[in-house]
PDB file of N, CA and C in Angstrom:
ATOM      1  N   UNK A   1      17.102  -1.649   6.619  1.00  0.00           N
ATOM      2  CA  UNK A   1      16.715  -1.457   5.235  1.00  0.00           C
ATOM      3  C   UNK A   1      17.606  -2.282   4.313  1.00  0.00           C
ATOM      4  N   UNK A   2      18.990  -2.679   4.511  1.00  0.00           N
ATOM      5  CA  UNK A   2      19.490  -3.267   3.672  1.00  0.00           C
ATOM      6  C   UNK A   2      19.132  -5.060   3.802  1.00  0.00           C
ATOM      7  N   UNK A   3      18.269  -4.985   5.369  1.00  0.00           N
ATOM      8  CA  UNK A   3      18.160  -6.343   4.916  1.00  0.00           C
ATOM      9  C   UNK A   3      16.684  -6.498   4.468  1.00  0.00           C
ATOM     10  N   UNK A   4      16.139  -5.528   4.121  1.00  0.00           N
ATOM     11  CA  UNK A   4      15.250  -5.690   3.019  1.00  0.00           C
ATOM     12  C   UNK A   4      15.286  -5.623   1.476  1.00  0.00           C
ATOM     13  N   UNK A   5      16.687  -4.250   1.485  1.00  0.00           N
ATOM     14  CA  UNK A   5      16.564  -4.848  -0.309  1.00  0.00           C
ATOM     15  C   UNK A   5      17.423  -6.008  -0.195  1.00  0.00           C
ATOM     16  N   UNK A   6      17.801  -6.679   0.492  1.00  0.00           N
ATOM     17  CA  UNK A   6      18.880  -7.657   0.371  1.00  0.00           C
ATOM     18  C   UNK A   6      17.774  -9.149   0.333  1.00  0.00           C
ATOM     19  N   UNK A   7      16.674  -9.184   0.832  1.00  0.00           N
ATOM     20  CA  UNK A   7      15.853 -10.120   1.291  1.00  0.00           C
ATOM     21  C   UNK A   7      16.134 -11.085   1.902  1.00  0.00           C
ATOM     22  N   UNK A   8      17.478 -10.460   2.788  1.00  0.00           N
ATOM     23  CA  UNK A   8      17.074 -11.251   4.172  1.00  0.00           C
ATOM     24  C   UNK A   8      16.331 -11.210   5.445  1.00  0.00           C
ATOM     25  N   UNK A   9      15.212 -12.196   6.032  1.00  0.00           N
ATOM     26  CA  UNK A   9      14.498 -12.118   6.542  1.00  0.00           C
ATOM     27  C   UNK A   9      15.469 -12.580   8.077  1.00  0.00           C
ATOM     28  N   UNK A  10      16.200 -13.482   8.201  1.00  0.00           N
ATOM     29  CA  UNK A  10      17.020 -13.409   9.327  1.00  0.00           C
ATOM     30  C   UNK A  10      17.807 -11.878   9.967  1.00  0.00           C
ATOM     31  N   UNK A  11      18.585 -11.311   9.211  1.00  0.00           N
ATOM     32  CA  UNK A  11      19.253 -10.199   9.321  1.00  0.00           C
ATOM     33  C   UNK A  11      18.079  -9.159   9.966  1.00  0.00           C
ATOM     34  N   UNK A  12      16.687  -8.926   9.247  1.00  0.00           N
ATOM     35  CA  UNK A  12      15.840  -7.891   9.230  1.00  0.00           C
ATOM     36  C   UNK A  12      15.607  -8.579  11.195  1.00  0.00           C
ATOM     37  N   UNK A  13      15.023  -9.261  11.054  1.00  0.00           N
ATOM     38  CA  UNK A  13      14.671 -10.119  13.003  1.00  0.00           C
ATOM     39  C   UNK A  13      15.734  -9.924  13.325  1.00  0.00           C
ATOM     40  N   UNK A  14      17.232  -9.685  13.422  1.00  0.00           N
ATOM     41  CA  UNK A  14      17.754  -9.801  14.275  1.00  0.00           C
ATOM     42  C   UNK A  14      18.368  -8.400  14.734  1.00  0.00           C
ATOM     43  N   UNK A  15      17.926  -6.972  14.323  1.00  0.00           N
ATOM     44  CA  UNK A  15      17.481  -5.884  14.795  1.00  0.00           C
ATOM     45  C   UNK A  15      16.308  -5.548  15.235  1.00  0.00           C
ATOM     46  N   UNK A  16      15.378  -6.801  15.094  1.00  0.00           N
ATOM     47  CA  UNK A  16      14.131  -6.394  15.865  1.00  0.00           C
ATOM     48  C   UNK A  16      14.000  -6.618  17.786  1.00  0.00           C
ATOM     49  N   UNK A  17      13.231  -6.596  18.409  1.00  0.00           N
ATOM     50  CA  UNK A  17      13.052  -7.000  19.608  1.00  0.00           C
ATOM     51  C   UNK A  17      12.435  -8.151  19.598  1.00  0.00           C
ATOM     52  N   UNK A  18      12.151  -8.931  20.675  1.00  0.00           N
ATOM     53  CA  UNK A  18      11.450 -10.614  20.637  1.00  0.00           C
ATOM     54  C   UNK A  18       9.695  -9.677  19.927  1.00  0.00           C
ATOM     55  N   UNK A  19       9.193  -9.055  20.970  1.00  0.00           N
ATOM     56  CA  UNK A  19       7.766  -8.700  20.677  1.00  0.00           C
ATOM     57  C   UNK A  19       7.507  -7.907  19.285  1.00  0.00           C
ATOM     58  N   UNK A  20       8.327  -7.319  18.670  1.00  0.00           N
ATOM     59  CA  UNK A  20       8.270  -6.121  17.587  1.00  0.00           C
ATOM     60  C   UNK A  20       7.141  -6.325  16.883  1.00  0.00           C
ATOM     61  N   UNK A  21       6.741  -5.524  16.676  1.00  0.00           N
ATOM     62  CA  UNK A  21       4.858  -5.387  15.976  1.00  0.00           C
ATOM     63  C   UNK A  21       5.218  -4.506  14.777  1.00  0.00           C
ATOM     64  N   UNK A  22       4.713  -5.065  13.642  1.00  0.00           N
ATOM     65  CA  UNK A  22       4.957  -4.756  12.588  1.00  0.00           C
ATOM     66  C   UNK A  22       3.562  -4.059  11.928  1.00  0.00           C
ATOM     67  N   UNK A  23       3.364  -2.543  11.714  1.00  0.00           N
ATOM     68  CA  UNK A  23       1.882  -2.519  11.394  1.00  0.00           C
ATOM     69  C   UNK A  23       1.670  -2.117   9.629  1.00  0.00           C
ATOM     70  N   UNK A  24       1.238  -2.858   8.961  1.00  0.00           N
ATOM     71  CA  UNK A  24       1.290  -3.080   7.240  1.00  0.00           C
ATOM     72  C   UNK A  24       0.182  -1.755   7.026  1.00  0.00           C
ATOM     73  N   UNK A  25       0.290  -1.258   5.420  1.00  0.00           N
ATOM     74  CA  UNK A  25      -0.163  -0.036   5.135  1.00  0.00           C
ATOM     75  C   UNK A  25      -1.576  -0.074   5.343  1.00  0.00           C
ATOM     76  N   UNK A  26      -2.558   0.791   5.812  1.00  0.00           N
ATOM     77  CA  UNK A  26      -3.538   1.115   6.546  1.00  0.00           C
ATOM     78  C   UNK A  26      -4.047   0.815   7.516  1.00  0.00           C
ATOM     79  N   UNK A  27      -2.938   0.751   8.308  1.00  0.00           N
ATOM     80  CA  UNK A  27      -2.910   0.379   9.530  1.00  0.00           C
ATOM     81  C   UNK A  27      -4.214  -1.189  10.494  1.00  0.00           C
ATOM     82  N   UNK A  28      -4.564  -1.640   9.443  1.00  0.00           N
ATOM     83  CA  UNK A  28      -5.579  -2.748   9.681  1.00  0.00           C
ATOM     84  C   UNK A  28      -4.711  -4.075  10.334  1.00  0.00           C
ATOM     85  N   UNK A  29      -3.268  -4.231   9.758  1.00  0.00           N
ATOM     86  CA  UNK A  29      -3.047  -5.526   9.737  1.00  0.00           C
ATOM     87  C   UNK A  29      -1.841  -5.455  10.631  1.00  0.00           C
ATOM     88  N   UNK A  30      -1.517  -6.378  11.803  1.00  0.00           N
ATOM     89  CA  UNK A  30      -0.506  -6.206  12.485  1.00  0.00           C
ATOM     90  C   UNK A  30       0.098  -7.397  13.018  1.00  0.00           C
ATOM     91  N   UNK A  31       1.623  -7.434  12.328  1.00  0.00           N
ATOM     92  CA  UNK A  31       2.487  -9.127  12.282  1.00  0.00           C
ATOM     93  C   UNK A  31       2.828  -8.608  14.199  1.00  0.00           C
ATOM     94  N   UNK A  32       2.982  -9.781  14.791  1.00  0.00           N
ATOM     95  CA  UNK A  32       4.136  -9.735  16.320  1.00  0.00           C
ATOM     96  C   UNK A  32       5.226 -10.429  16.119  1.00  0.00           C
ATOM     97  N   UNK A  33       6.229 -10.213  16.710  1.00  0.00           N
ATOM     98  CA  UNK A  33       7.513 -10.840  16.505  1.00  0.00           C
ATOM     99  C   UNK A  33       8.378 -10.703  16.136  1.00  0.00           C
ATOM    100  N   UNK A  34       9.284 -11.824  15.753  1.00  0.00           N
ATOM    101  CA  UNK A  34      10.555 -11.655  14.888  1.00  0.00           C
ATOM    102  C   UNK A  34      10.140 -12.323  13.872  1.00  0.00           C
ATOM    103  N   UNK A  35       9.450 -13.236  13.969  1.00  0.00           N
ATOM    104  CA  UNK A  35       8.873 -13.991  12.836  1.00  0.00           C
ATOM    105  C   UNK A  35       8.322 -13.277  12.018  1.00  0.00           C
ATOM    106  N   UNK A  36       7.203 -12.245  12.412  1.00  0.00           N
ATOM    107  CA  UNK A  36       6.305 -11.342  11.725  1.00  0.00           C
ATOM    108  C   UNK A  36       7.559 -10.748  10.996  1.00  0.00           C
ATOM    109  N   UNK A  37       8.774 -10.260  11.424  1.00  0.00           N
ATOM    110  CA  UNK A  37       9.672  -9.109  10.278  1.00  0.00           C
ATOM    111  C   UNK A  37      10.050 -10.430   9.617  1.00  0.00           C
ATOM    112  N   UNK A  38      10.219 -11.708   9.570  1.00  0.00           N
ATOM    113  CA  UNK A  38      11.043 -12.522   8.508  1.00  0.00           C
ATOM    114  C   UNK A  38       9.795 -12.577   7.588  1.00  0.00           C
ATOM    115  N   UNK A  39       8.668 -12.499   7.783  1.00  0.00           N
ATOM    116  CA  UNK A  39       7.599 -12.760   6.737  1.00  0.00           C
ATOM    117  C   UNK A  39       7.546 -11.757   5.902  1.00  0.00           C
ATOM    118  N   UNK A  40       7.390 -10.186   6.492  1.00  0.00           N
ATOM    119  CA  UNK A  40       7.278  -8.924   6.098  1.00  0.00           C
ATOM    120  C   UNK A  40       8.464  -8.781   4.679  1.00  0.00           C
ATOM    121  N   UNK A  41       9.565  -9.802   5.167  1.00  0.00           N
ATOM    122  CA  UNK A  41      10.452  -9.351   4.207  1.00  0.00           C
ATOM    123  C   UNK A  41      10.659 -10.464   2.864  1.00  0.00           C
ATOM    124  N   UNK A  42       9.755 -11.639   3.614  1.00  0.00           N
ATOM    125  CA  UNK A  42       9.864 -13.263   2.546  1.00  0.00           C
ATOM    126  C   UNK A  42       8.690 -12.397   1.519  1.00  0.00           C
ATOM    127  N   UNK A  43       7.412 -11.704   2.100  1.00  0.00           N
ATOM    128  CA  UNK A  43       6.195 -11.337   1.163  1.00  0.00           C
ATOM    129  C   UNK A  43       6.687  -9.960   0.165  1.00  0.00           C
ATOM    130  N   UNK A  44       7.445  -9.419   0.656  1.00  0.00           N
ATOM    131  CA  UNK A  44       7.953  -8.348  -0.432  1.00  0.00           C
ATOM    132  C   UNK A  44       8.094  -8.500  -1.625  1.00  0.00           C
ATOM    133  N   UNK A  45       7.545  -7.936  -2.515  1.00  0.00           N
ATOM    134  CA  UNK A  45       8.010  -8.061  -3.659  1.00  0.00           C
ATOM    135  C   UNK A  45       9.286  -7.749  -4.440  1.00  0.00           C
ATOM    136  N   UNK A  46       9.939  -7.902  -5.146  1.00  0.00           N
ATOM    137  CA  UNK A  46      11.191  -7.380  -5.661  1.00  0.00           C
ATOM    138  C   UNK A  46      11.234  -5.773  -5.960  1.00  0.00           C
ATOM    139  N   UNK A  47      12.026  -4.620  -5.305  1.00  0.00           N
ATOM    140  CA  UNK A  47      11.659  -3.525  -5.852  1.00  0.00           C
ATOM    141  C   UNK A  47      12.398  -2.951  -5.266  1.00  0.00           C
ATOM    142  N   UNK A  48      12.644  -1.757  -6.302  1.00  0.00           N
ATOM    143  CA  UNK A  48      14.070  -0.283  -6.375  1.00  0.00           C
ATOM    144  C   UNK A  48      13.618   0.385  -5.162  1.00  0.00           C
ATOM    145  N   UNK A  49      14.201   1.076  -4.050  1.00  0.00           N
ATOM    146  CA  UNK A  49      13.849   1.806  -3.528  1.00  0.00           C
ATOM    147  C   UNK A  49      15.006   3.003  -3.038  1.00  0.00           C
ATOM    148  N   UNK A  50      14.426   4.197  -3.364  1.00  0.00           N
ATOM    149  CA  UNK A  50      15.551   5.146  -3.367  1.00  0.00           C
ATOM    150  C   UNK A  50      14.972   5.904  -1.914  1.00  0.00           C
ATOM    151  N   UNK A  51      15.884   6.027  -0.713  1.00  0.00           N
ATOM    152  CA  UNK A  51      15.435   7.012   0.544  1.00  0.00           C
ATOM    153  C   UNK A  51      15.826   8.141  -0.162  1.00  0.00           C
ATOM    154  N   UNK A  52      14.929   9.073  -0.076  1.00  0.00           N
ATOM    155  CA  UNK A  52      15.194  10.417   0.033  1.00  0.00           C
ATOM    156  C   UNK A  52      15.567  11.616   0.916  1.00  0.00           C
ATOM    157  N   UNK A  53      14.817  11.084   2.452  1.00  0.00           N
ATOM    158  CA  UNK A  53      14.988  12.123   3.315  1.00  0.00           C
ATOM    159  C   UNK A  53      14.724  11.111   4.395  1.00  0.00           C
ATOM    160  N   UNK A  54      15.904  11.252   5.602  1.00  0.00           N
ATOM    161  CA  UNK A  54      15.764  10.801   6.819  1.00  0.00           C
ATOM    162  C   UNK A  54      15.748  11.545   7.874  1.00  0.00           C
ATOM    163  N   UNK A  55      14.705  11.226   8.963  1.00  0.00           N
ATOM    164  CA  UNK A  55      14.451  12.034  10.141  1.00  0.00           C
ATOM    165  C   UNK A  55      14.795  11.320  11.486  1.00  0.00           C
ATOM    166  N   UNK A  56      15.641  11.919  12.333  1.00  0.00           N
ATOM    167  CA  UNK A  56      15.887  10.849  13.305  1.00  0.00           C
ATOM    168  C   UNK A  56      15.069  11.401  14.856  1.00  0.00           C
ATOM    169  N   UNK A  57      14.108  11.741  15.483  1.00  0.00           N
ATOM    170  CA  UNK A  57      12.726  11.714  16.625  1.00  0.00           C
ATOM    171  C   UNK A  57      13.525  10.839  17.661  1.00  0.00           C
ATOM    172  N   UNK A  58      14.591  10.757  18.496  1.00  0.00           N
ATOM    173  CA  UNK A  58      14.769  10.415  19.811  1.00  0.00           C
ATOM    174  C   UNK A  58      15.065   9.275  19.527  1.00  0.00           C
ATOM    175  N   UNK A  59      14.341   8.237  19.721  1.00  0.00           N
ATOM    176  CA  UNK A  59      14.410   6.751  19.239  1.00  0.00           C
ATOM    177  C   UNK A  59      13.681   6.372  18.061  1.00  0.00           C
ATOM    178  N   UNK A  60      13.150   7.367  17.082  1.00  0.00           N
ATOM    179  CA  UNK A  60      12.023   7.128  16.045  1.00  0.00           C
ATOM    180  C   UNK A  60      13.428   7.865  14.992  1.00  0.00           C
ATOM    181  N   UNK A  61      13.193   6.478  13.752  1.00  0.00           N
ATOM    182  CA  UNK A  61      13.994   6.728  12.839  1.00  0.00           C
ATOM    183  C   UNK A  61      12.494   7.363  11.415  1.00  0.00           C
ATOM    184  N   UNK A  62      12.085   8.162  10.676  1.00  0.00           N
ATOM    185  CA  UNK A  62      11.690   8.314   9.670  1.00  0.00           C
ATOM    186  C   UNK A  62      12.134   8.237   8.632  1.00  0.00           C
ATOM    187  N   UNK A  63      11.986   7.563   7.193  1.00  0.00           N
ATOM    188  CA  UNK A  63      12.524   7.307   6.203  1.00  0.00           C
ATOM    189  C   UNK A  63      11.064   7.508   5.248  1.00  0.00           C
ATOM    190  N   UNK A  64      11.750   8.695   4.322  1.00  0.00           N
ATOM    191  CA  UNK A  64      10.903   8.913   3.241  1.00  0.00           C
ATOM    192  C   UNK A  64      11.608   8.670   1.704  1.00  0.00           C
ATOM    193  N   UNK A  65      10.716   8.163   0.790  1.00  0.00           N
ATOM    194  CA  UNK A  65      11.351   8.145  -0.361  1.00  0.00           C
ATOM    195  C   UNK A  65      10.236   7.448  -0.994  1.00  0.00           C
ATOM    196  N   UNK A  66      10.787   6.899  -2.462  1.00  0.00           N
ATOM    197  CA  UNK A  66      10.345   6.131  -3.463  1.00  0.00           C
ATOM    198  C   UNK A  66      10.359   5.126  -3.863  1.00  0.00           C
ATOM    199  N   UNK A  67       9.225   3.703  -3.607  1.00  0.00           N
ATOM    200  CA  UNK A  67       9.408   2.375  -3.640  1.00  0.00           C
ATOM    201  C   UNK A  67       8.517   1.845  -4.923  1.00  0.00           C
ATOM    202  N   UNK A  68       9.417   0.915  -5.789  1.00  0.00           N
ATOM    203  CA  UNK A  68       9.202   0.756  -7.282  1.00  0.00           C
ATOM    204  C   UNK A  68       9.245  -0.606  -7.489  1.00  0.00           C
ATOM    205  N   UNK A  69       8.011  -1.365  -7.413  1.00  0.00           N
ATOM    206  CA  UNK A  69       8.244  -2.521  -7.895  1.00  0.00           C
ATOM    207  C   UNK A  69       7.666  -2.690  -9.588  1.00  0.00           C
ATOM    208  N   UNK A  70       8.883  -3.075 -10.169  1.00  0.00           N
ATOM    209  CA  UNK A  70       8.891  -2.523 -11.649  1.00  0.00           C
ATOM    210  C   UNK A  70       8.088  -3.236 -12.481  1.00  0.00           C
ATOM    211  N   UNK A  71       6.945  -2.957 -13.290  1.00  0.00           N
ATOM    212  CA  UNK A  71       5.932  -3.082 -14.099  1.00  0.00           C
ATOM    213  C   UNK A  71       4.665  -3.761 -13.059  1.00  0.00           C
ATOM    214  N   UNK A  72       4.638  -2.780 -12.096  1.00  0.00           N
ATOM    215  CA  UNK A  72       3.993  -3.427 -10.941  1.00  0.00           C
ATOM    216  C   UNK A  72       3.231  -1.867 -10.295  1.00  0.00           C
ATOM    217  N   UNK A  73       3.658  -1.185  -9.730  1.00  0.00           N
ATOM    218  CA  UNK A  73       3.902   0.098  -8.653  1.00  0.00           C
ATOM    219  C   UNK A  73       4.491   0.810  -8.518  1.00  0.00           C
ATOM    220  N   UNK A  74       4.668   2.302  -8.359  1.00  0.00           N
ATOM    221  CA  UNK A  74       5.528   3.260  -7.692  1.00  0.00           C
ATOM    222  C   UNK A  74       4.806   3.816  -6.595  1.00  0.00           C
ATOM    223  N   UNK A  75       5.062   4.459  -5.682  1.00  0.00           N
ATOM    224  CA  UNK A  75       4.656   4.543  -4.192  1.00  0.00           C
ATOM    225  C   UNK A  75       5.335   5.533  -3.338  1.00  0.00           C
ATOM    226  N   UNK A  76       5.377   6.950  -3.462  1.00  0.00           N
ATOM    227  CA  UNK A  76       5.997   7.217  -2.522  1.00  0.00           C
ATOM    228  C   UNK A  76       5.797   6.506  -1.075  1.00  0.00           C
ATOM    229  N   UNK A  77       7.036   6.176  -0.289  1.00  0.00           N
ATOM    230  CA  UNK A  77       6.605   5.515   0.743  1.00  0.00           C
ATOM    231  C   UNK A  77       7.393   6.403   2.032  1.00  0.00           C
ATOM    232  N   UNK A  78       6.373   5.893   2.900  1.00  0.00           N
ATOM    233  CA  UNK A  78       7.183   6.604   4.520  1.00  0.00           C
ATOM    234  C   UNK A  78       7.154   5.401   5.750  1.00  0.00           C
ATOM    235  N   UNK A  79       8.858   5.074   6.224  1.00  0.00           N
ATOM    236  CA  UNK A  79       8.629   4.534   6.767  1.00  0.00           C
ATOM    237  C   UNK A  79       9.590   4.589   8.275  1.00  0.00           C
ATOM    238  N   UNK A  80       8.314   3.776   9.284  1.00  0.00           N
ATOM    239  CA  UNK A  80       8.766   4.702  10.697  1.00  0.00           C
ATOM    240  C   UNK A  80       9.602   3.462  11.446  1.00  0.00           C
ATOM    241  N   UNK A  81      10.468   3.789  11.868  1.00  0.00           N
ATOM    242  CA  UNK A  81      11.497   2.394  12.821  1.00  0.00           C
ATOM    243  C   UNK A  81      11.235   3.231  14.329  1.00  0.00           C
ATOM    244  N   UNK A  82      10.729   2.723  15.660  1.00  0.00           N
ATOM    245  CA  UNK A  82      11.137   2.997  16.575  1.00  0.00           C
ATOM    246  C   UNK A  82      11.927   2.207  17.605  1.00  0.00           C
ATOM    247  N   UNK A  83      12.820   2.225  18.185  1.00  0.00           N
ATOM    248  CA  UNK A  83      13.192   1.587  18.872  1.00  0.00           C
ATOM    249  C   UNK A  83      13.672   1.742  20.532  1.00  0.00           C
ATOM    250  N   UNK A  84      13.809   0.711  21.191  1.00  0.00           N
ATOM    251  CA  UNK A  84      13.902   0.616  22.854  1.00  0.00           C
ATOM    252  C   UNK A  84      15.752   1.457  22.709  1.00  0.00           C
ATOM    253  N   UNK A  85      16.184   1.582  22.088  1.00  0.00           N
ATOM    254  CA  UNK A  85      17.695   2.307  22.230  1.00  0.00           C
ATOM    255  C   UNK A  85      18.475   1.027  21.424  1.00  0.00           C
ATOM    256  N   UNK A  86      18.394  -0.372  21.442  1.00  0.00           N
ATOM    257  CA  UNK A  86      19.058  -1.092  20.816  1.00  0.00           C
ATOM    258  C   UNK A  86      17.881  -2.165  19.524  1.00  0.00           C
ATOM    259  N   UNK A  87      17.010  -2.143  19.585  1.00  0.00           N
ATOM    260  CA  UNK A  87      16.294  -3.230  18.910  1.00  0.00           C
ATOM    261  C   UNK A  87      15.018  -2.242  18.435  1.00  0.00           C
ATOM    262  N   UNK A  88      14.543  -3.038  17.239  1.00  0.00           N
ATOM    263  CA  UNK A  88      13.363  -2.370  16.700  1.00  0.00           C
ATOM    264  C   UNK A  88      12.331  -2.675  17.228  1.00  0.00           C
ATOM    265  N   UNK A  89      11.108  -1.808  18.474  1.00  0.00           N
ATOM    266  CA  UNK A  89      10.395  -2.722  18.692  1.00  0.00           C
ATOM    267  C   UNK A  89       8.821  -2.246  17.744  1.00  0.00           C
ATOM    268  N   UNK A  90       8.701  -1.353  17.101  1.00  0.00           N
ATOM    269  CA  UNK A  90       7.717  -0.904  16.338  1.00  0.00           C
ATOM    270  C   UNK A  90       7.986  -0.670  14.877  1.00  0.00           C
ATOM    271  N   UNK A  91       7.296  -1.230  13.856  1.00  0.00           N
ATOM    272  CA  UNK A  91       7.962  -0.879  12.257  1.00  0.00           C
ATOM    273  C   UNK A  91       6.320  -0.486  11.615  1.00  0.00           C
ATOM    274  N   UNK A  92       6.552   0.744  10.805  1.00  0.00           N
ATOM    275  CA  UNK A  92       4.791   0.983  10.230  1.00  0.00           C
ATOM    276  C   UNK A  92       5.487   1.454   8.851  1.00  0.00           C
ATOM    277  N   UNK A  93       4.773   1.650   8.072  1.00  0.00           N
ATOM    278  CA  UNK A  93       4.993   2.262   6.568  1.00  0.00           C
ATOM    279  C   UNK A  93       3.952   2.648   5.810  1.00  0.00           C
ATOM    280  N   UNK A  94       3.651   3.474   5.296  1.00  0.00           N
ATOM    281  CA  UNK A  94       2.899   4.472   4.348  1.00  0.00           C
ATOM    282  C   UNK A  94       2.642   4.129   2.930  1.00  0.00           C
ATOM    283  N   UNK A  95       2.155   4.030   2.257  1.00  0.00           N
ATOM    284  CA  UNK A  95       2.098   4.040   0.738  1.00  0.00           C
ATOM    285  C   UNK A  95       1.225   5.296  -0.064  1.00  0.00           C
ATOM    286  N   UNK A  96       1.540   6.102  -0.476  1.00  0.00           N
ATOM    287  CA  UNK A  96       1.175   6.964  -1.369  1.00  0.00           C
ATOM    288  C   UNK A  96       1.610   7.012  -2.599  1.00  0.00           C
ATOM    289  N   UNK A  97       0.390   6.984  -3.317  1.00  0.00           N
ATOM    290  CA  UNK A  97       0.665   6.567  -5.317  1.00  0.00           C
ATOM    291  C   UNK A  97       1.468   7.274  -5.584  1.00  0.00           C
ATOM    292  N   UNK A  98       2.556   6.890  -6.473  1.00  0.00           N
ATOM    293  CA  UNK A  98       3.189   8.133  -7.217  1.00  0.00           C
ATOM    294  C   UNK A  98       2.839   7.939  -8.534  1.00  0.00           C
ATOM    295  N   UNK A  99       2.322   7.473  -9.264  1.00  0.00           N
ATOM    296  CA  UNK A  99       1.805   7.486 -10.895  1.00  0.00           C
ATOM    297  C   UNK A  99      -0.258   7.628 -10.669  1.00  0.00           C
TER     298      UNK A  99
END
């Protein structure tokens, strides 16, 4: 997460796994790779995001909170990290309106 508000797209790939599948909100669209997380994080828009509540599921990290791209969106968002024990190999995220 910090190398997303940070917008680095190197840092974010290099906790991922080679294959990591990235699945974008409604589940339609799905990046592979490490490449796919450097894009995920080049296409982001600029925006506040406060975690509120973290859940940690075995190897499944949950992160809930509030993502604000300002005069743009607010969103409660939920988002899921699973991983092989060292690398991310699954990333999904939620968007629910908050205004």
């Amino acid at each position: 997460m910090a190398a997303l508000d940070g917008g680095d797209a190197d840092r974010a790939a290099a906790v991922c796994a080679d294959d990591v599948t990235v699945v974008l909100p409604g589940g339609e669209t799905e990046l592979q790779g490490k490449d796919a997380a450097r894009r995920l994080i080049r296409m982001a828009p600029p925006f506040i995001r406060r975690v509120r509540e973290e859940e940690v599921l075995g190897n499944t990290v949950i992160l809930r909170g509030l993502t604000r791209s300002p005069g743009h969106f607010a969103n409660f968002t939920t988002w899921t990290f699973e991983t092989d024990g060292d690398r991310i190999v699954h990333v999904s995220f939620a968007w629910r309106p908050a205004n």
